[in-house]
Protein backbone atom coordinates (compact mmCIF):
# COMPACT_ATOMS: atom_id res chain seq x y z
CA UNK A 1 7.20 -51.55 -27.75
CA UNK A 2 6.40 -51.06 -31.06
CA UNK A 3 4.34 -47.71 -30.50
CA UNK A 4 7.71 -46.59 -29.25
CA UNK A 5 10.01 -47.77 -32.24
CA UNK A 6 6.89 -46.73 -34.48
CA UNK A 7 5.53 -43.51 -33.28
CA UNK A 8 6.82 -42.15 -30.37
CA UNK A 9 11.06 -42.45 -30.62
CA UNK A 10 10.89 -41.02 -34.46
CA UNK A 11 9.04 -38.19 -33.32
CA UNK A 12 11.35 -37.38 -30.47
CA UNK A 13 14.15 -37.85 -32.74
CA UNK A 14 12.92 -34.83 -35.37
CA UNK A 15 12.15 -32.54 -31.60
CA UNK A 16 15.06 -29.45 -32.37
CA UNK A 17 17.71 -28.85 -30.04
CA UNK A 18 15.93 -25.48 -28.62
CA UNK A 19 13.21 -27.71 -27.39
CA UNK A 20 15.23 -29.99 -25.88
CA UNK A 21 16.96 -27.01 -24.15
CA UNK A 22 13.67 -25.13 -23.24
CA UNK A 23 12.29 -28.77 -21.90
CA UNK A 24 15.54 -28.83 -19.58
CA UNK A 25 15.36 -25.57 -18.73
CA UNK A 26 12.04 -25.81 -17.67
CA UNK A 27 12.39 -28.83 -15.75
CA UNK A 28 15.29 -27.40 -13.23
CA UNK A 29 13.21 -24.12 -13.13
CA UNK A 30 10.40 -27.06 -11.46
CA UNK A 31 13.13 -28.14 -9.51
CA UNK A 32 14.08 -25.18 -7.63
CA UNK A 33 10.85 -23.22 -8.26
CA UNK A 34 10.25 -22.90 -4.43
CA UNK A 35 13.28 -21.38 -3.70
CA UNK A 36 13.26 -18.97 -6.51
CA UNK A 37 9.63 -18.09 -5.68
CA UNK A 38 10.85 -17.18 -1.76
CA UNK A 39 14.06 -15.40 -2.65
CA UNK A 40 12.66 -11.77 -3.23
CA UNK A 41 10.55 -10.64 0.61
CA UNK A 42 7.64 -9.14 0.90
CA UNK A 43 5.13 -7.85 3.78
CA UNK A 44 3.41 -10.51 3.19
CA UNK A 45 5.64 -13.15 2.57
CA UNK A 46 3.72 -15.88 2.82
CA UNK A 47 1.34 -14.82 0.21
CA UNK A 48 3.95 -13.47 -1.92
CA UNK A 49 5.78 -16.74 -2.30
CA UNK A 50 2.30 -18.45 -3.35
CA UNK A 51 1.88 -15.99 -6.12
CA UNK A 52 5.29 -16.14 -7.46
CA UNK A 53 5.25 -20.16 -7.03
CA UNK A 54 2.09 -19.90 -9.23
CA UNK A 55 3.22 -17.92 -11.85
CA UNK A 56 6.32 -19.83 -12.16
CA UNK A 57 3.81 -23.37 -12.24
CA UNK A 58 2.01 -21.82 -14.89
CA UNK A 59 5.11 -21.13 -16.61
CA UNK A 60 6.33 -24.30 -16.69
CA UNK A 61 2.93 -25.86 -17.43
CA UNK A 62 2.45 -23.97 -20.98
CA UNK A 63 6.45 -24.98 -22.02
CA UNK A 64 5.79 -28.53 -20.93
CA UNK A 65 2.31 -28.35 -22.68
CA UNK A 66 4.32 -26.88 -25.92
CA UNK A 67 6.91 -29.51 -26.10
CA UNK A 68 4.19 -32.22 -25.83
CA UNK A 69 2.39 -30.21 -28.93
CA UNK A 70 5.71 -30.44 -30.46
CA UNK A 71 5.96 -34.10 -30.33
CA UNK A 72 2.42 -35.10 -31.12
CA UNK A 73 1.60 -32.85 -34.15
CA UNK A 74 3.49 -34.40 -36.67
CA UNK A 75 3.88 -31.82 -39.10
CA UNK A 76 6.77 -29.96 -41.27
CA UNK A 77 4.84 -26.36 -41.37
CA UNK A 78 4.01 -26.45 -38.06
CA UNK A 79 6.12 -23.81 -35.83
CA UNK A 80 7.53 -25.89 -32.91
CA UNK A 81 10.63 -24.35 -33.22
CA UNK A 82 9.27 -21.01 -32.51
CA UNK A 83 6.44 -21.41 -29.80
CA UNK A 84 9.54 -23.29 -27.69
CA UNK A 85 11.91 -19.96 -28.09
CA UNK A 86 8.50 -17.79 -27.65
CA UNK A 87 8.40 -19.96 -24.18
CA UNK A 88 11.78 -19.76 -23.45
CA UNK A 89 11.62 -16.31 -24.13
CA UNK A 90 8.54 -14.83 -21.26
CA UNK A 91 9.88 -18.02 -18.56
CA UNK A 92 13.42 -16.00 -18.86
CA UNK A 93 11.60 -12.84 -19.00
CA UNK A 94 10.27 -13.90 -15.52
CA UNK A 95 12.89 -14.85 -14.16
CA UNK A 96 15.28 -12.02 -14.75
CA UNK A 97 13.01 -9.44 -13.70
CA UNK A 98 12.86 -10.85 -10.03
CA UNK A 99 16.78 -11.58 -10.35
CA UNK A 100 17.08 -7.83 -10.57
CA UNK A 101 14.72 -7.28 -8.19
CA UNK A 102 16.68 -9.57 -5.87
CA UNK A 103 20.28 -8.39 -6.56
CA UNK A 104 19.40 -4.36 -6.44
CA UNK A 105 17.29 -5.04 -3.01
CA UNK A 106 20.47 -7.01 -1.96
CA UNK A 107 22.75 -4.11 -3.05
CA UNK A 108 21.17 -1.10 -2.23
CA UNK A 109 17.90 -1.85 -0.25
CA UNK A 110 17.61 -1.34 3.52
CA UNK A 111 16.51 -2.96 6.75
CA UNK A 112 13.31 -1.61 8.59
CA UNK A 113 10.50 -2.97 10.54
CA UNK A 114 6.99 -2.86 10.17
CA UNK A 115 4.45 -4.25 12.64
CA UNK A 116 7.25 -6.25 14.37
CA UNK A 117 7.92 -7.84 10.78
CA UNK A 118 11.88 -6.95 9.99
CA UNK A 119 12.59 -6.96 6.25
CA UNK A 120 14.75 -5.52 3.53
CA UNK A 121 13.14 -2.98 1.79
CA UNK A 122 13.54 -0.71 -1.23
CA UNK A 123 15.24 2.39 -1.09
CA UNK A 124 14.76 5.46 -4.07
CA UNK A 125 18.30 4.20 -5.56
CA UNK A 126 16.87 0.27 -5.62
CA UNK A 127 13.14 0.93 -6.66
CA UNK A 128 14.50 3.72 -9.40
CA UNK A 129 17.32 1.00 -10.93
CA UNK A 130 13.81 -1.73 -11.00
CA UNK A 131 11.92 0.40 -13.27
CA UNK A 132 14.55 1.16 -15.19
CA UNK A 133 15.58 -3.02 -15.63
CA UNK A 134 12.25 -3.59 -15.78
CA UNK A 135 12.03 -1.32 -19.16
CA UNK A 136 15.44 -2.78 -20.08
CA UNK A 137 14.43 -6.57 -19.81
CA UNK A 138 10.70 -5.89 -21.84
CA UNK A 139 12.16 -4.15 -24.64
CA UNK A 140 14.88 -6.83 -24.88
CA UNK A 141 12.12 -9.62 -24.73
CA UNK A 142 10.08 -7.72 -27.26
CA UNK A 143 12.90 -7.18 -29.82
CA UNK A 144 13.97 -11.24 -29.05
CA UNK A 145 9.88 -11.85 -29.95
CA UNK A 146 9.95 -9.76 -33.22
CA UNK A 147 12.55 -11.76 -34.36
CA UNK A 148 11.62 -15.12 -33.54
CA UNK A 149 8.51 -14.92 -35.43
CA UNK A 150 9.90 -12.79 -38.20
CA UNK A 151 8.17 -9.61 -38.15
CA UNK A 152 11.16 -7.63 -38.76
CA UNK A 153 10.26 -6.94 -42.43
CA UNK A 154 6.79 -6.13 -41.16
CA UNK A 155 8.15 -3.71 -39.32
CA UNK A 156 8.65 -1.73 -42.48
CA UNK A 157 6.36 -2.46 -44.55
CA UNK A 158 2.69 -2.87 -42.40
CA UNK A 159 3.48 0.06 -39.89
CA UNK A 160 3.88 -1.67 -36.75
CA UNK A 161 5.60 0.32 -34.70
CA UNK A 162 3.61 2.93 -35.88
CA UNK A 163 0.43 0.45 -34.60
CA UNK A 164 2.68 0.33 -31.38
CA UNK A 165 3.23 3.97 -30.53
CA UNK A 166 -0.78 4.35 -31.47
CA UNK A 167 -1.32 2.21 -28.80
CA UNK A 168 0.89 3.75 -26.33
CA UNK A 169 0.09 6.88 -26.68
CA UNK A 170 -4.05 5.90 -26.55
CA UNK A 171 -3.52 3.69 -23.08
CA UNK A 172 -0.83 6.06 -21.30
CA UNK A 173 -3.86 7.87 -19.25
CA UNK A 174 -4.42 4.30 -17.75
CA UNK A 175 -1.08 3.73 -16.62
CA UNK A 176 1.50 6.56 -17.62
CA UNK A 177 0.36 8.83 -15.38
CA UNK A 178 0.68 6.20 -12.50
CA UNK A 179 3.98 4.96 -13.48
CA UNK A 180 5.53 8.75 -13.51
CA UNK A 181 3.85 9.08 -10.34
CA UNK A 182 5.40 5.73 -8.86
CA UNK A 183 9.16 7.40 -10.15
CA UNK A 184 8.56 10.81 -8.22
CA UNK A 185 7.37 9.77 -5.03
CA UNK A 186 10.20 6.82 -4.65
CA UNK A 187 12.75 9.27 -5.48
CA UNK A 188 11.79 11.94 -3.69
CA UNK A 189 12.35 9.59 -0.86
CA UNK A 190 9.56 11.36 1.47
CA UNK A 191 7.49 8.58 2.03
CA UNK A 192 8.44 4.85 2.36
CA UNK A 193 7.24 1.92 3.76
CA UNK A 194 6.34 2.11 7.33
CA UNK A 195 5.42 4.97 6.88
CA UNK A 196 1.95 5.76 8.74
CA UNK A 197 0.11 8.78 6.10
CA UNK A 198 -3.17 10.19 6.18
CA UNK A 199 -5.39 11.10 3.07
CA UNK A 200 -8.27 13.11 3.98
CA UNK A 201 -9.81 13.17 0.44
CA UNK A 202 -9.70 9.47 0.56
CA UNK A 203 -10.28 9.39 4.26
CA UNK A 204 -7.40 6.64 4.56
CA UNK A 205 -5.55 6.41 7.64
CA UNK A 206 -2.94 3.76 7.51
CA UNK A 207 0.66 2.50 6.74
CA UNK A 208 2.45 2.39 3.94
CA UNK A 209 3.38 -1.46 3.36
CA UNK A 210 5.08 -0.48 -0.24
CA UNK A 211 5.26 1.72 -3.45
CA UNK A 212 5.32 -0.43 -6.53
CA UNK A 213 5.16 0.62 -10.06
CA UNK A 214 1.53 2.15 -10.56
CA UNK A 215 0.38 1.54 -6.97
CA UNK A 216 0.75 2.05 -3.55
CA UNK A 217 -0.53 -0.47 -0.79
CA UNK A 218 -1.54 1.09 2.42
CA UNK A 219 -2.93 -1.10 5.65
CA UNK A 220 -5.92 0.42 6.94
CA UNK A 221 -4.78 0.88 10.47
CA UNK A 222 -8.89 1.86 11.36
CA UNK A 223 -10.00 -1.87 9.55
CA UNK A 224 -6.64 -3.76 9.41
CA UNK A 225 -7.53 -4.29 5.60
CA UNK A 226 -5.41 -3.85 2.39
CA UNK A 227 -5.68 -0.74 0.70
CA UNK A 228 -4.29 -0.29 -3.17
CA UNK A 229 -4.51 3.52 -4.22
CA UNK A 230 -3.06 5.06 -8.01
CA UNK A 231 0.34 6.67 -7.14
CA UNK A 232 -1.00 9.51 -8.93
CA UNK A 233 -3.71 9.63 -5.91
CA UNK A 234 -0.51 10.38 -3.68
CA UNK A 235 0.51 13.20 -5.24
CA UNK A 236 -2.69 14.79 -6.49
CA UNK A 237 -4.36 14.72 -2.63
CA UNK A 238 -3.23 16.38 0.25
CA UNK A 239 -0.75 13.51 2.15
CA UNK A 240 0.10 13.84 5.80
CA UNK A 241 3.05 11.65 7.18
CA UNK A 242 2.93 10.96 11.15
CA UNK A 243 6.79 11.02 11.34
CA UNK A 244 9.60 12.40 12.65
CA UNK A 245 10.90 15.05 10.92
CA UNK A 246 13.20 17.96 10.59
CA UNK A 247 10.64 20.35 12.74
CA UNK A 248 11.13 18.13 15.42
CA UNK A 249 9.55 14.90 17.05
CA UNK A 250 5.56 13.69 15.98
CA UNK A 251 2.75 15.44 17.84
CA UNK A 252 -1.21 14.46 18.22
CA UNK A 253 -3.92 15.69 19.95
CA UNK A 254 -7.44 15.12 21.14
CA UNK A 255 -9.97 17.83 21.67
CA UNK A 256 -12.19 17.99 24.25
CA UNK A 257 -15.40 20.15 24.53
CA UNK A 258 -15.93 21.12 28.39
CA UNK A 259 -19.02 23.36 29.91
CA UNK A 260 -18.63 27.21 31.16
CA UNK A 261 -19.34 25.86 34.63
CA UNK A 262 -15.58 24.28 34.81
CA UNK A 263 -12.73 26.75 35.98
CA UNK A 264 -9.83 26.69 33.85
CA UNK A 265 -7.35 25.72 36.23
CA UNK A 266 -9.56 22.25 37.16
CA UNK A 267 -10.29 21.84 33.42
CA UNK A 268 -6.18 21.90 33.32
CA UNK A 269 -5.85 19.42 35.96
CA UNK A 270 -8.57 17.36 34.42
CA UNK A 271 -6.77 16.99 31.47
CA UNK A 272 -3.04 16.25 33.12
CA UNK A 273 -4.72 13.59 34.98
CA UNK A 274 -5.72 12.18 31.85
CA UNK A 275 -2.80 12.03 30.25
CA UNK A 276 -0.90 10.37 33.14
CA UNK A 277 -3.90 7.83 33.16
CA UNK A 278 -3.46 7.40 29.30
CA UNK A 279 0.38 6.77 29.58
CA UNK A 280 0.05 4.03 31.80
CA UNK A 281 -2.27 2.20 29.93
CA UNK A 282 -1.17 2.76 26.34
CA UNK A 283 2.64 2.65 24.84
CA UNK A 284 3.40 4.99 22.34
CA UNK A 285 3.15 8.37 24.44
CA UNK A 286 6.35 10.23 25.66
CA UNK A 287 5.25 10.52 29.44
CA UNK A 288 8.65 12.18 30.06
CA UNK A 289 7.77 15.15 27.81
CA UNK A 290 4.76 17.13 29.18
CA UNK A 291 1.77 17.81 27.52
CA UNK A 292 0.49 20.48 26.19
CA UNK A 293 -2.96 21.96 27.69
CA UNK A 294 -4.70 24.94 25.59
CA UNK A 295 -7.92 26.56 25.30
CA UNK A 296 -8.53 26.76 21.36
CA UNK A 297 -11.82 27.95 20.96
CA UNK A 298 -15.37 29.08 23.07
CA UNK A 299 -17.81 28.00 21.20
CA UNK A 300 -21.81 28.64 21.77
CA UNK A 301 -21.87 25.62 24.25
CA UNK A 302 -19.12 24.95 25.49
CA UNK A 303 -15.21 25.55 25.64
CA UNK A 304 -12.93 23.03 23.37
CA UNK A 305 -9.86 22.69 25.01
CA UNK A 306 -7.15 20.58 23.73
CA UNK A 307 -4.37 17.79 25.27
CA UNK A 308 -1.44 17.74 22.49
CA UNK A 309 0.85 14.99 23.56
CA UNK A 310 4.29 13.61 21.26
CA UNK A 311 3.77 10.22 19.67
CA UNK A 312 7.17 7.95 19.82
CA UNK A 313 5.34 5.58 17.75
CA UNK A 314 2.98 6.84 14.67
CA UNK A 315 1.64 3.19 14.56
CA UNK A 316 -0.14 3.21 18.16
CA UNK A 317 -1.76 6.27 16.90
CA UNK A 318 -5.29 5.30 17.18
CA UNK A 319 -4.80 3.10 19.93
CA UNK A 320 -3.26 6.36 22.26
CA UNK A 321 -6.39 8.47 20.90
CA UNK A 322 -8.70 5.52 22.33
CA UNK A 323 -7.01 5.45 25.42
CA UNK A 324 -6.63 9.18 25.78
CA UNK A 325 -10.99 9.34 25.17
CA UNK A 326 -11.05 6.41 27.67
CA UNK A 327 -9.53 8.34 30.18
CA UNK A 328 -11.16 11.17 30.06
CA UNK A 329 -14.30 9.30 30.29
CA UNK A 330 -13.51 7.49 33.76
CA UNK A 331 -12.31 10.40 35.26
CA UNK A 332 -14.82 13.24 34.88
CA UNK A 333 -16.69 12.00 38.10
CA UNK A 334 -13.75 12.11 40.04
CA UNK A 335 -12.83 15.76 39.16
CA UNK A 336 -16.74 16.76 38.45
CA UNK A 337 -16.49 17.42 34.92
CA UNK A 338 -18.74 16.67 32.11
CA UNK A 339 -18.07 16.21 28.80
CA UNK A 340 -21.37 15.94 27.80
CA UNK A 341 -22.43 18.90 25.46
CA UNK A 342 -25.64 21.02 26.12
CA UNK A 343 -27.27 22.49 23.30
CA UNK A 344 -29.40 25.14 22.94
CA UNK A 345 -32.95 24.48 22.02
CA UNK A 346 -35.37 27.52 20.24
CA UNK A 347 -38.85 27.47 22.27
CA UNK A 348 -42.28 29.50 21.28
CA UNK A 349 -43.98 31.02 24.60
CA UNK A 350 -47.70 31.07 24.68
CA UNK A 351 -46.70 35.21 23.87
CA UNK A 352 -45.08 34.05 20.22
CA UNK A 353 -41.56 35.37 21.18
CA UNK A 354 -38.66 32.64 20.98
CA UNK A 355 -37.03 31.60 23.74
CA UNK A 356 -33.41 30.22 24.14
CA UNK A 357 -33.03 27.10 26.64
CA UNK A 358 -30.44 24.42 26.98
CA UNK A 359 -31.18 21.03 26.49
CA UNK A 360 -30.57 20.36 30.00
CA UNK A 361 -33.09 22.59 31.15
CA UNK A 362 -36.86 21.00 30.97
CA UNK A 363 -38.68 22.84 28.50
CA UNK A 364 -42.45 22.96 29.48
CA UNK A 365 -45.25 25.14 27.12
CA UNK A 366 -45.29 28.81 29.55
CA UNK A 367 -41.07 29.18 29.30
CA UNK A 368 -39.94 32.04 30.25
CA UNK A 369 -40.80 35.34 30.31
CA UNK A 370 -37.40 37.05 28.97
């Protein structure tokens, strides 16, 4: 009891009325930190909701750790006063960035679903009102900052915002370019989540699970992994979005490379039969729209012909090319094609002239005598 009276009660008694405030603050930020940590949805909501809950832990871990610093170091010069604003400062910080996130998403977001997940998601009025309140809220926090530690007269005297628009300008290649990026493709509201794209520099084939500020997060649909790429990626590659559009409904195709020996008209029934095969045992293919069956190219060894079918859904993508193969594979006995390739092998006769063979005939050391 008399630590209390002695040591601990005076001590409390000098703490200011900010830290008091920030301590209460904190405390019903503890409270409730679950639900504010699950209010803004994400793909992976689950994971989201750990991360946020985290940050707002560690949040309220350095105030409570501040207040105790407060209240044990028992000295006039030291700034207690100041770290608890400082505190109170980035925990509000935090928390009004995902408020805006929350109440724009609520306002002007949309409903969509990806993978059978159903969400609200951004749209280019939402994610283009975030960036701006998240540029709103940092230079508010950084002005509140300035002046809770007193650097105003620094200001003018030392050259720090000079220092600051050094340091800008220096580090925009690392994120500037990204961030303009992030603005342009959001607003020109071309691509958006759910969205399955294709990169070929990058060789990425997958779906766009969202657009955020300096990066874009794809889901491999070939691996089923995560993919983060620099919105300035997006715009500087070639991008090609399996959608719906203005030209009319999505179409893919697979190419298939059948002998000379196969008439055209079988090699045309070959391929309807695999695309009824394919439509029974894949969704994602319009069976009620025909398909189309062309000869694109004769090529040294054989003739590619190609089955172009319309997608209904750009995610089964892969999974109708696999089935389409599949198809083709357990039927060419039945209709006595082969989609085996021959190629065409260079041979020296005993004479020293070169001989052309195929790889199906059996090369022996007399050849032929062409």
């Amino acid at each position: 009891m008399e630590i209390w009276n002695e040591h601990i009660l005076p001590r409390l008694l000098r703490v200011e009325v900010i830290e008091w405030f920030t301590f209460a603050v904190n405390v019903i930020v503890f409270i409730f930190s679950k639900s504010i940590a699950s209010r803004y949805g994400a793909i992976k909501e689950e994971n989201r909701m750990r991360s946020r809950l985290r940050i707002l832990h560690g949040f309220n871990l350095v105030v409570f750790l501040s207040f105790v610093l407060s209240v044990v170091v028992n000295k006039e010069n030291f700034p207690a006063e100041k770290i608890s604003l400082t505190c109170l400062t980035l925990l509000v910080t935090y928390l009004l960035i995902h408020l805006a996130e929350a109440l724009l998403l609520k306002r002007y977001g949309e409903e969509i679903t990806v993978m059978g997940f159903t969400r609200r998601v951004e749209t280019s009025t939402s994610a283009t009102l975030e960036l701006l309140a998240y540029g709103v809220i940092l230079v508010s926090s950084v002005v509140v900052l300035i002046n809770v530690w007193g650097f105003t007269g620094s200001l003018q005297t030392t050259g720090v915002i000079g220092f600051l628009a050094l340091l800008i300008f220096t580090t925009k290649d690392y994120w500037m370019r990204d961030y303009l990026s992030g603005i342009l493709l959001i607003s020109s509201e071309r691509l958006g989540r759910g969205d399955v794209i294709f990169i070929p520099a990058e060789n990425v084939l997958g779906i766009v699970l969202e657009i955020r500020s300096r990066q874009t997060h794809v889901r491999d649909l070939v691996r089923g992994h995560d993919i983060m790429l620099p919105n300035a990626c997006m715009l500087k590659n070639r991008v090609d979005l399996y959608k719906e559009n203005p030209g009319g409904p999505f179409k893919d195709f697979v190419d298939f490379k059948i002998g000379y020996s196969t008439p055209s008209k079988k090699a045309q029934k070959f391929l309807e039969a695999v695309f009824e095969k394919a439509t029974e045992s894949a969704d994602g293919m319009d069976r009620e729209k025909s398909p189309r069956i062309a000869l694109k190219e004769n090529e040294d060894h054989a003739a590619r012909w190609r089955l172009a079918y319309i997608l209904k859904d750009p995610h089964r993508l892969l999974v109708v090319r696999d089935a389409v193969n599949l198809a083709a594979y357990e039927l060419q006995d039945q209709f006595g094609v082969s989609l085996s390739t021959p190629k065409t092998h260079e041979v020296e006769t005993r004479s020293g002239n070169p001989v052309k063979t195929s790889s199906k005939e059996e090369i022996t050391g007399s050849g032929s005598s062409s």
